[in-house]
Protein backbone atom coordinates (compact mmCIF):
# COMPACT_ATOMS: atom_id res chain seq x y z
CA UNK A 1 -9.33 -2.18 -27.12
CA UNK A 2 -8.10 1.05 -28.54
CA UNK A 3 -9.04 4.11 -27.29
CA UNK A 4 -8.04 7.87 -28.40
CA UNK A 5 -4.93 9.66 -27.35
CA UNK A 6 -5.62 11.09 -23.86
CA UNK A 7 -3.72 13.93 -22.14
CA UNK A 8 -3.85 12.45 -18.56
CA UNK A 9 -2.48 14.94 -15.13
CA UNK A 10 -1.68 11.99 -12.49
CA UNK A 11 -1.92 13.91 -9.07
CA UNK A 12 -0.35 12.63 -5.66
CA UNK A 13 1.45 13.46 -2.89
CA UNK A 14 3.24 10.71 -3.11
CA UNK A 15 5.95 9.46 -6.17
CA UNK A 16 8.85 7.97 -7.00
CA UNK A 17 11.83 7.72 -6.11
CA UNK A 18 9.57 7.17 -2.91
CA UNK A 19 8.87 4.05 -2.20
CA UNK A 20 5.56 1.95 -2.80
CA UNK A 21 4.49 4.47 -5.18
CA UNK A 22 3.14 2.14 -7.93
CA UNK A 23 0.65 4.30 -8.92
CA UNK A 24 3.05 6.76 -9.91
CA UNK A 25 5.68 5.94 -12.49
CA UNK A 26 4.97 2.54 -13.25
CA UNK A 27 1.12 3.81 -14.30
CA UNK A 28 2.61 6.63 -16.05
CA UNK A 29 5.13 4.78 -18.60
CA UNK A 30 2.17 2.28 -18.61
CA UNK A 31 -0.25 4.91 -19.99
CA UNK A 32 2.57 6.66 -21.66
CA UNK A 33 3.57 3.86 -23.86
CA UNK A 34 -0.19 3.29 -24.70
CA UNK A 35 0.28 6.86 -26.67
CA UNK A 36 -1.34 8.99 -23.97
CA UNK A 37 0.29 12.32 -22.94
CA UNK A 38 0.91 11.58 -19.34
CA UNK A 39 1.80 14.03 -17.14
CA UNK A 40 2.89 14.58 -13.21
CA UNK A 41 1.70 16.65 -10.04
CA UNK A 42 3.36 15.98 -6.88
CA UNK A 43 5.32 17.06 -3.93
CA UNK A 44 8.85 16.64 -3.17
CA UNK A 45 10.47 13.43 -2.31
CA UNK A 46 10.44 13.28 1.23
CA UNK A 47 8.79 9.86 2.66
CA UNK A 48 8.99 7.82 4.83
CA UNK A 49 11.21 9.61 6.52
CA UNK A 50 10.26 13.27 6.39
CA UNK A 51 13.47 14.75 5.30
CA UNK A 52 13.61 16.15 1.94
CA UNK A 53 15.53 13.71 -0.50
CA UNK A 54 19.17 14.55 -1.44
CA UNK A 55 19.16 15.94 -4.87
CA UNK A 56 15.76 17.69 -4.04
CA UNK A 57 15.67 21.29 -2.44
CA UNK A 58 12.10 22.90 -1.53
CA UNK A 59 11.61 25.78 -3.84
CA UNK A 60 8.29 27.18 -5.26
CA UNK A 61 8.55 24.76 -8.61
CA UNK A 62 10.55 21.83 -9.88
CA UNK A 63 10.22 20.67 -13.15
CA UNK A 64 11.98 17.26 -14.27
CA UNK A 65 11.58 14.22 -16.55
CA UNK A 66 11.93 11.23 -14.94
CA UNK A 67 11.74 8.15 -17.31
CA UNK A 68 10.32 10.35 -20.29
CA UNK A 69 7.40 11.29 -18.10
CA UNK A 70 7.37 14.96 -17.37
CA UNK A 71 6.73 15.74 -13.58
CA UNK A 72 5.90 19.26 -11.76
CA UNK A 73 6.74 18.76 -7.99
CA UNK A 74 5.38 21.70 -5.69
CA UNK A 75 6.78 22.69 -2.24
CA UNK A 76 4.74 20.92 0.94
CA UNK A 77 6.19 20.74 4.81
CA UNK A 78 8.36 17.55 4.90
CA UNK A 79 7.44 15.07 7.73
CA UNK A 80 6.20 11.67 8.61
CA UNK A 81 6.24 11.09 11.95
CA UNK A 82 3.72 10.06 15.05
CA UNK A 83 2.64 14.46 15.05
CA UNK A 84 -0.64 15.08 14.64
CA UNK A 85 0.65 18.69 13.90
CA UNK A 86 3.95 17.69 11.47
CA UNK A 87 1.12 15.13 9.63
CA UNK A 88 -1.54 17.51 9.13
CA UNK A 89 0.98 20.67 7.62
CA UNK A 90 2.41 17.76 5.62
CA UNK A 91 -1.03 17.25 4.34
CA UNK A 92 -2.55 20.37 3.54
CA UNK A 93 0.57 22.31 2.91
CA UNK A 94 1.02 19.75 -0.38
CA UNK A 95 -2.88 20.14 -1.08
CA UNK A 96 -2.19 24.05 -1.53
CA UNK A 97 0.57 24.07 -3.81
CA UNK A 98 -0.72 21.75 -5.82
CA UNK A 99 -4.16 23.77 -6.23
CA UNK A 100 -2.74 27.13 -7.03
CA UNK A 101 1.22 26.58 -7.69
CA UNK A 102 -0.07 23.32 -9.21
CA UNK A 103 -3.07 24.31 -11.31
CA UNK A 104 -1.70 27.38 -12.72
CA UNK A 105 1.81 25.30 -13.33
CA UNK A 106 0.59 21.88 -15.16
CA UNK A 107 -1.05 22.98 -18.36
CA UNK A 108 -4.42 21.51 -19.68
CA UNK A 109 -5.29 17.95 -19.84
CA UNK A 110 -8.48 16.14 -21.16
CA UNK A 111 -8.79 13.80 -17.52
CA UNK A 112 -6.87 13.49 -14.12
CA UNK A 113 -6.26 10.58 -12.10
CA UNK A 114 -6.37 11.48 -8.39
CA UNK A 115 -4.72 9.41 -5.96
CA UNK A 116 -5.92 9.51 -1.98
CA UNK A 117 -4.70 9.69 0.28
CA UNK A 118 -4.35 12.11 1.96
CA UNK A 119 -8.37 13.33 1.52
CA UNK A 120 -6.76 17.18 1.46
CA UNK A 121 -6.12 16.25 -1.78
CA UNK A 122 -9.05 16.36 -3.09
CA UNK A 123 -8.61 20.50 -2.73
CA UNK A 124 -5.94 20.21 -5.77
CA UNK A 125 -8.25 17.85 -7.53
CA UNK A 126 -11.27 19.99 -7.33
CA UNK A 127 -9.28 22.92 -8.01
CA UNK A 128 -7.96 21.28 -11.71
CA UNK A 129 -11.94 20.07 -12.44
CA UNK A 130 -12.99 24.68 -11.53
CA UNK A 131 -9.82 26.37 -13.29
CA UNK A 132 -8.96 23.58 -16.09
CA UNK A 133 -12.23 21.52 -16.38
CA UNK A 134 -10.63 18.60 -16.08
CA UNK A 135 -12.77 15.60 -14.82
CA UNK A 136 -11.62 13.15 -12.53
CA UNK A 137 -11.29 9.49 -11.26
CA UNK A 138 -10.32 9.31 -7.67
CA UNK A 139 -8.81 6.42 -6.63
CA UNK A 140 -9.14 5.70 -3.11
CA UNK A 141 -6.60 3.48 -1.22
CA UNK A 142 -6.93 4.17 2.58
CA UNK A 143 -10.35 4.95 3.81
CA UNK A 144 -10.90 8.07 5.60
CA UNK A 145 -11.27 8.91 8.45
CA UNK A 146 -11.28 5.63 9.63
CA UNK A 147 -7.64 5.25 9.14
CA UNK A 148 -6.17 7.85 11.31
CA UNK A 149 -9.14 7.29 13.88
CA UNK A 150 -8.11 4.00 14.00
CA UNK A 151 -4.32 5.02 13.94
CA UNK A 152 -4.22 6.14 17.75
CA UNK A 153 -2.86 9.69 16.65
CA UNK A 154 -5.96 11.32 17.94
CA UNK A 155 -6.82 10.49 21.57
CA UNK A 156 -10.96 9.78 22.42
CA UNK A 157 -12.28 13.17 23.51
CA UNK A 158 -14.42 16.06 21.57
CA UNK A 159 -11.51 16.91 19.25
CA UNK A 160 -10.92 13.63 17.85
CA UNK A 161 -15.20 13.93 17.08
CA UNK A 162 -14.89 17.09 15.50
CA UNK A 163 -11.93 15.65 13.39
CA UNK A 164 -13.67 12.38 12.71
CA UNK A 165 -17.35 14.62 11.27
CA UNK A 166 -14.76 17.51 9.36
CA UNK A 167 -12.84 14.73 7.49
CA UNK A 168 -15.87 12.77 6.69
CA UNK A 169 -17.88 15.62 5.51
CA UNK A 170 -14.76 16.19 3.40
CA UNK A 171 -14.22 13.40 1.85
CA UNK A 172 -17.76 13.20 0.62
CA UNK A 173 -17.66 16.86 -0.85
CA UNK A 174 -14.44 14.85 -3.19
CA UNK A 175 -16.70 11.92 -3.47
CA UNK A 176 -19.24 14.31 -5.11
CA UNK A 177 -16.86 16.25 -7.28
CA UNK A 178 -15.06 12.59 -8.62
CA UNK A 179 -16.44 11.46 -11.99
CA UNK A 180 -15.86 8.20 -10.76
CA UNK A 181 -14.00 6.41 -8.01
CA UNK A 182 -11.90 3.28 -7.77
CA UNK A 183 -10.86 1.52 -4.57
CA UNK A 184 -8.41 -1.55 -4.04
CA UNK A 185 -11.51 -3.87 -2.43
CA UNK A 186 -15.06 -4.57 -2.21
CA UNK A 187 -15.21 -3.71 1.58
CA UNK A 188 -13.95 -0.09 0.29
CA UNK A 189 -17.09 0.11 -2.46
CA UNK A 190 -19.72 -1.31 1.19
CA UNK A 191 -18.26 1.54 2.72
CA UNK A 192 -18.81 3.97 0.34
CA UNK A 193 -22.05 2.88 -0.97
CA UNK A 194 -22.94 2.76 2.50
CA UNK A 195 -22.08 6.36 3.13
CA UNK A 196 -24.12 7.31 0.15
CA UNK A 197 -22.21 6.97 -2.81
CA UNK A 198 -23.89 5.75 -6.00
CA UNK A 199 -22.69 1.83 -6.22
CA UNK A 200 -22.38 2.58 -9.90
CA UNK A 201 -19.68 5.18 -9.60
CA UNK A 202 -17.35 3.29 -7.62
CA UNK A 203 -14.82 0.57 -9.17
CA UNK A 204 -13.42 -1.70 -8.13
CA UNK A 205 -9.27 -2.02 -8.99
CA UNK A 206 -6.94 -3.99 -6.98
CA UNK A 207 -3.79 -2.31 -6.39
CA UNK A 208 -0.60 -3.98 -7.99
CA UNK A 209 2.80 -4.20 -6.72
CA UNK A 210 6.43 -2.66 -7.87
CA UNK A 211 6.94 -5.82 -10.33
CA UNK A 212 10.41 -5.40 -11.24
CA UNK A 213 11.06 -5.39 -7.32
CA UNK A 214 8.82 -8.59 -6.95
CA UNK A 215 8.21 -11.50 -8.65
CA UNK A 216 9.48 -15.43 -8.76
CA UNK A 217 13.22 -15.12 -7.92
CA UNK A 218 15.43 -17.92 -6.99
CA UNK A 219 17.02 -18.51 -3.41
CA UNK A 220 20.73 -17.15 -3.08
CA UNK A 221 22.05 -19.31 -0.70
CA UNK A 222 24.62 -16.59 0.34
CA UNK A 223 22.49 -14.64 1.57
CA UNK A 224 20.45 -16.76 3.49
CA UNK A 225 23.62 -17.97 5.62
CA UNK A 226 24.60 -13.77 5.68
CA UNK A 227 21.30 -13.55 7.43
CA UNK A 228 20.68 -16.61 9.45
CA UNK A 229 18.12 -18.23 7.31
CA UNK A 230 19.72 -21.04 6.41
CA UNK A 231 18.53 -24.31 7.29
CA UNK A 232 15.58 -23.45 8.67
CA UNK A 233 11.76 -22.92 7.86
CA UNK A 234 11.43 -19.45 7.42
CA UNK A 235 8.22 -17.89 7.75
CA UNK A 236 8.86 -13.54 6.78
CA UNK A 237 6.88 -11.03 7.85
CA UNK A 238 8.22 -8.09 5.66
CA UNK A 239 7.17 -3.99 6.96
CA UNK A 240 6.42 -1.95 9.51
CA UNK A 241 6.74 -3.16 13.02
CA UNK A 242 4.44 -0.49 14.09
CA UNK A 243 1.45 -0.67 16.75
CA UNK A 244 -1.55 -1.33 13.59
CA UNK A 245 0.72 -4.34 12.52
CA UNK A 246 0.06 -6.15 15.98
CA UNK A 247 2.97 -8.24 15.84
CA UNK A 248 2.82 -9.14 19.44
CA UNK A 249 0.51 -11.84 18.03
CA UNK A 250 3.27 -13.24 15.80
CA UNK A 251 6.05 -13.65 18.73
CA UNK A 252 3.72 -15.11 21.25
CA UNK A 253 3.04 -17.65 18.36
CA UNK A 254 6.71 -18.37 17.79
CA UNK A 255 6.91 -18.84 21.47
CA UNK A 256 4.07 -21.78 20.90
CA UNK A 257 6.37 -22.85 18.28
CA UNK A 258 9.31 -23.58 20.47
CA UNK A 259 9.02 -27.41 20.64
CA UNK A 260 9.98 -27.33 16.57
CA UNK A 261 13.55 -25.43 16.66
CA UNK A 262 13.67 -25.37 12.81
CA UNK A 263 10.76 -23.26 12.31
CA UNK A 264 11.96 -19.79 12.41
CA UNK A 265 9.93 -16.51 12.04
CA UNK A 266 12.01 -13.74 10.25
CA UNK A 267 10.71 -10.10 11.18
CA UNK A 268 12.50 -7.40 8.48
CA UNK A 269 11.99 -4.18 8.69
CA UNK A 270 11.76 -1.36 12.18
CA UNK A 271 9.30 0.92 13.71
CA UNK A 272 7.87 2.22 16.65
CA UNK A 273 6.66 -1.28 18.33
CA UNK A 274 10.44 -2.60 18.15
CA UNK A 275 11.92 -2.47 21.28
CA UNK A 276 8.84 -3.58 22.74
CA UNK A 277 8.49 -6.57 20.56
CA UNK A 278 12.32 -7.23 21.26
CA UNK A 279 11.51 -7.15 25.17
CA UNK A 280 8.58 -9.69 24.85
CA UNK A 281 11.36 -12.11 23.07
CA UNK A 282 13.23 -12.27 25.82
CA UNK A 283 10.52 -12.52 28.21
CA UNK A 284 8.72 -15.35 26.39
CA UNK A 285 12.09 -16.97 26.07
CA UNK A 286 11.26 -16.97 21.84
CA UNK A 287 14.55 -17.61 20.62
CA UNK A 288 12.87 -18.48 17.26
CA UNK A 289 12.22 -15.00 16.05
CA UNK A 290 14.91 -13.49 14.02
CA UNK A 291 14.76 -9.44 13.81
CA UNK A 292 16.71 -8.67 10.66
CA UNK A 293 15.88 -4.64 11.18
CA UNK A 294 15.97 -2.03 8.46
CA UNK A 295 16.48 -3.55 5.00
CA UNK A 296 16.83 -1.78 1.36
CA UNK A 297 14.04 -2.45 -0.49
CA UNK A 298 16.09 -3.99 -3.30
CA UNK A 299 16.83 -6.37 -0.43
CA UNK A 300 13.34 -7.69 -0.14
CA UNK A 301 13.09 -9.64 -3.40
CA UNK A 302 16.16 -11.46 -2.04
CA UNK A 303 14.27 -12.47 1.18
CA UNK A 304 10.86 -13.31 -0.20
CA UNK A 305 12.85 -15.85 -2.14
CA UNK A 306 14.21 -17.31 1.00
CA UNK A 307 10.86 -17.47 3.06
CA UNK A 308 8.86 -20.64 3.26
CA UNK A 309 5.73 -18.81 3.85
CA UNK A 310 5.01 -14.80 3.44
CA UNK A 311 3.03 -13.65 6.79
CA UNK A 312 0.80 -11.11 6.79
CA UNK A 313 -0.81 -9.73 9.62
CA UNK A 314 -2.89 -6.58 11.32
CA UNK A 315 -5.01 -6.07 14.49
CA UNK A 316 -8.26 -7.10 14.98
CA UNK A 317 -10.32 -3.86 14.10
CA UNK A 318 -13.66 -4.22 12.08
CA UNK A 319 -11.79 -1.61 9.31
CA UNK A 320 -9.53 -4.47 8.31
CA UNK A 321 -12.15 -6.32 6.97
CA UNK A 322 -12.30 -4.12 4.22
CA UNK A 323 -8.89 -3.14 3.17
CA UNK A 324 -6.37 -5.90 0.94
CA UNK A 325 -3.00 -4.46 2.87
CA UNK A 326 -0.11 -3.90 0.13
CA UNK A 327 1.75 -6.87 1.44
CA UNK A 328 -1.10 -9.12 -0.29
CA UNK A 329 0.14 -8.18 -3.56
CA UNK A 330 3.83 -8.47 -2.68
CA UNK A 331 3.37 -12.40 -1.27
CA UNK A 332 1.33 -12.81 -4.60
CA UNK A 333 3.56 -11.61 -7.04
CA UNK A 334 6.94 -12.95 -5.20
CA UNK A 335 5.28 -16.69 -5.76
CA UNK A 336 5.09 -17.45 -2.34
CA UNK A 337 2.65 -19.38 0.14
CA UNK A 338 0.75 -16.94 2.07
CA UNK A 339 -0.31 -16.76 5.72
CA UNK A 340 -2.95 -14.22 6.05
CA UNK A 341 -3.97 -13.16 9.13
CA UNK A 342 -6.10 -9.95 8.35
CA UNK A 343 -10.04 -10.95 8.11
CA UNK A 344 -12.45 -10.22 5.73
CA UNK A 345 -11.45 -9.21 1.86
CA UNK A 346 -7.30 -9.53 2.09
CA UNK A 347 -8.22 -13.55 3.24
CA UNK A 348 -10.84 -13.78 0.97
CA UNK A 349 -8.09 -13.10 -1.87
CA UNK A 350 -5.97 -15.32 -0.79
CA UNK A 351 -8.37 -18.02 -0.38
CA UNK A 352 -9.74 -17.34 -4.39
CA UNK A 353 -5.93 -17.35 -5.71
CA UNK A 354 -5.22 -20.47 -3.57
CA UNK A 355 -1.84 -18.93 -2.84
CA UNK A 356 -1.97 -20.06 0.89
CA UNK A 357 -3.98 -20.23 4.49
CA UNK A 358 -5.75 -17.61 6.57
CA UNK A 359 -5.70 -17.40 10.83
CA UNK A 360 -7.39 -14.91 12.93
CA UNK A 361 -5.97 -11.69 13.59
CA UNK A 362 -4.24 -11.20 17.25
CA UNK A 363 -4.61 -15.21 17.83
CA UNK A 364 -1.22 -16.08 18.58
CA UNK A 365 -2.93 -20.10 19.27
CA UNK A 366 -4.28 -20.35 15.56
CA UNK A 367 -1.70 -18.65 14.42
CA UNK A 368 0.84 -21.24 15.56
CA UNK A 369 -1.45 -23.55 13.97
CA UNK A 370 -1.71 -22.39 10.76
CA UNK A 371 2.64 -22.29 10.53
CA UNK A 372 2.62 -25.91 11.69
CA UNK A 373 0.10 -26.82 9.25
CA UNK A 374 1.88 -25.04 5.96
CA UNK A 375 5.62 -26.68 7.65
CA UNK A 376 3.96 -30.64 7.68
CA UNK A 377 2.75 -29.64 3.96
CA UNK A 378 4.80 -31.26 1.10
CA UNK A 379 7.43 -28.84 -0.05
CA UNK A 380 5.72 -29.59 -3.74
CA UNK A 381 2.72 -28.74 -2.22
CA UNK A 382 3.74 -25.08 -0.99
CA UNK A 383 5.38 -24.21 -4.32
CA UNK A 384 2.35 -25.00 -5.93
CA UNK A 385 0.60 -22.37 -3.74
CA UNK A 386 3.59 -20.19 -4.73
CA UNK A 387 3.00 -20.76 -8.05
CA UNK A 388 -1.12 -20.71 -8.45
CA UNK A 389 -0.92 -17.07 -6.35
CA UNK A 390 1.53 -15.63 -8.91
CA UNK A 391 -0.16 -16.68 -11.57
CA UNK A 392 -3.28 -15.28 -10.09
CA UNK A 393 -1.27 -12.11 -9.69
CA UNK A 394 -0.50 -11.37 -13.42
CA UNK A 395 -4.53 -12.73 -14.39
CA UNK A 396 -6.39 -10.40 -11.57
CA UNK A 397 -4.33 -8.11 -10.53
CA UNK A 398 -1.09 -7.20 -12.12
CA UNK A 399 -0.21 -3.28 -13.71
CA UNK A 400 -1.28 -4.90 -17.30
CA UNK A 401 -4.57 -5.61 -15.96
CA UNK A 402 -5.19 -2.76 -13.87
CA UNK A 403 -3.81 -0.48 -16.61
CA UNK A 404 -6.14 -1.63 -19.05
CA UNK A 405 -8.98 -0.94 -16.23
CA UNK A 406 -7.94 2.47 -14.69
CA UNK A 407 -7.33 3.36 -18.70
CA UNK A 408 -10.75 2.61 -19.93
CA UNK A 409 -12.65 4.13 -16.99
CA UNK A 410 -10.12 7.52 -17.75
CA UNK A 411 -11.34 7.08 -21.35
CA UNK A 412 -14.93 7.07 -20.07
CA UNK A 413 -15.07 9.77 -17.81
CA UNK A 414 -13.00 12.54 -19.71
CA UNK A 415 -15.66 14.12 -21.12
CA UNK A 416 -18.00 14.47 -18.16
């Protein structure tokens, strides 16, 4: 379908070169090469560590082209850290430069594309729909507030209520404002319909991966000996070792595991949970769980490649049921078997693209269950799961198909 030349403003917080942002650039030169006039509102590079990027300097304005897409990066407080305080100025300091600084700065445009989170902002985006009439879809991929309720960075007391009422009530003043929404699963459309939302102004639009990054790649056996995968049946978890994660589940598992010396499971990446999860290693005696620490994302194709199954896993909290984590897309698109152990929509994926098994969350027993069952598969049997999910991936889910979603429901809100 063709549709008219559209002058598009695609506002976040968050863009490359920082990482995961694949509803930055990639949508951009997507929409760009579609004939749209695509243009950028953002911050400065400075996740996920909360330092300002080398070749970046906070000023009051930075204009650039990255990729032929022109981008207009206003000044916010850098940080990304476990502070309530250093989160929340990193929030709303971005959400008011890019609603004055922003608005005044990024010209006229027939539609936006807002990307949440953070909820703040929706500030910038209501500011472009007052000062530059420009309608917007708001695409929501962490639900709010129950994500940083649920993130332990407010303790239980009257000020994490009053938080919990102020962000709701502002999130639904965005909801209101939106022309339409999308979110990345069906639990996130229950949630909002729930909360009052008109059903038919929320969308549905899984969120796609960084494709170049991941897809089908073939095993370098070099590396796998470099990094003590070699030989053995590798199942990768791939992320943040952080406290939502609960990856004390996966190395009491691997402890259940012991008896079977050749199953191995690979944790890459740090956070704040590992020390602790290195103590419990040694306590449990799980000599099968290999912590490869902090690796360069142009690493990670690499070691999908070399994992016999891609784990994915997050505590036990209803909320989970609703989200599809980011790591569902990665396992997908990297044409490997998938363990999923997050309930609700994320294994109800997995189970429709027949790309692997699901296991209860924080059940270190099934769990152990589910690995043994995937290891006494047929190896022709788990590359056919590797296979089916990827091409799953580029039918349901991938930028092509999302594009083609996001850009007709752009096309049909700009005039509203």
């Amino acid at each position: 379908m063709l549709f008219d030349i559209m002058r598009i403003i695609l506002l976040s917080q968050w863009f490359d070169p920082e990482p995961g942002a694949t509803k930055g650039l990639p949508l951009a030169k997507w929409l760009q090469a579609r004939g749209h006039d695509v243009k950028v509102l953002t911050g400065f590079p400075n996740y996920p560590g909360g330092k300002v990027y080398d070749g970046y300097k906070i000023r009051p304005w930075q204009r650039q082209t990255m990729d032929g897409v022109p981008v207009l990066r206003v000044p916010l407080y850098p940080s990304h850290d476990n502070s309530a305080r250093g989160r929340i100025l990193n929030f709303t300091s971005f959400a008011a430069s890019a609603a004055t600084i922003g608005t005044a700065g990024i010209g006229d445009a027939d539609v936006g594309y807002v990307y949440h989170p953070p909820p703040t902002i929706g500030l910038a985006a209501m500011s472009l729909k007052l000062f530059r009439r420009v309608p917007f879809v708001y695409h929501i991929a962490d639900m709010w507030p129950e994500t940083v309720m649920e993130s332990g960075m407010v303790g239980p007391g009257r000020t994490r209520d009053l938080l919990e009422r102020a962000i709701h009530a502002w999130c639904n003043v965005a909801y209101r404002h939106a022309a339409a929404i999308t979110v990345l699963s069906p639990g996130f459309k229950d949630m909002l319909v729930a909360r009052g939302v008109p059903a038919e102004k929320v969308h549905v639009i899984y969120n796609w991966t960084d494709e170049k990054a991941f897809n089908p790649t073939k095993p370098n056996p070099e590396m796998a000996r470099e990094l003590g995968l070699a030989g053995r049946f590798n199942v990768v978890y791939a992320g943040n070792l952080g406290p939502m994660q609960g990856l004390e589940t996966v190395v009491r598992a691997a402890a259940l595991l012991r008896d079977r010396p050749e199953i191995q499971i690979v944790l890459a990446g740090t956070g704040h949970e590992e020390d602790r999860l290195k103590a419990l290693k040694r306590e449990l005696g799980a000599e099968n769980v290999l912590f490869l620490g902090r690796r360069q994302y142009w690493e990670m194709a690499g070691i999908n490649a070399l994992s016999d199954v891609l784990l994915v896993h997050l505590r036990d909290l209803p909320f989970f049921a609703a989200t599809i984590p980011g790591k569902t897309q990665v396992a997908l698109a990297s044409g490997r078997p998938t363990l999923m152990a997050v309930a609700g929509d994320a294994a109800a994926l997995i189970e429709q693209a027949g790309a692997g098994l699901g296991c209860p969350p924080e059940n270190p027993e099934a769990m152990a269950a589910a690995i043994r069952k995937l290891y006494a598969l047929p190896a022709e049997d788990r590359i056919r799961m590797g296979r089916t999910g990827a091409d799953f991936y580029q039918r349901e889910i991938s930028l092509e198909v999302g594009g083609q979603r996001t850009e007709a429901l752009l096309d049909s809100v700009r005039w509203k």
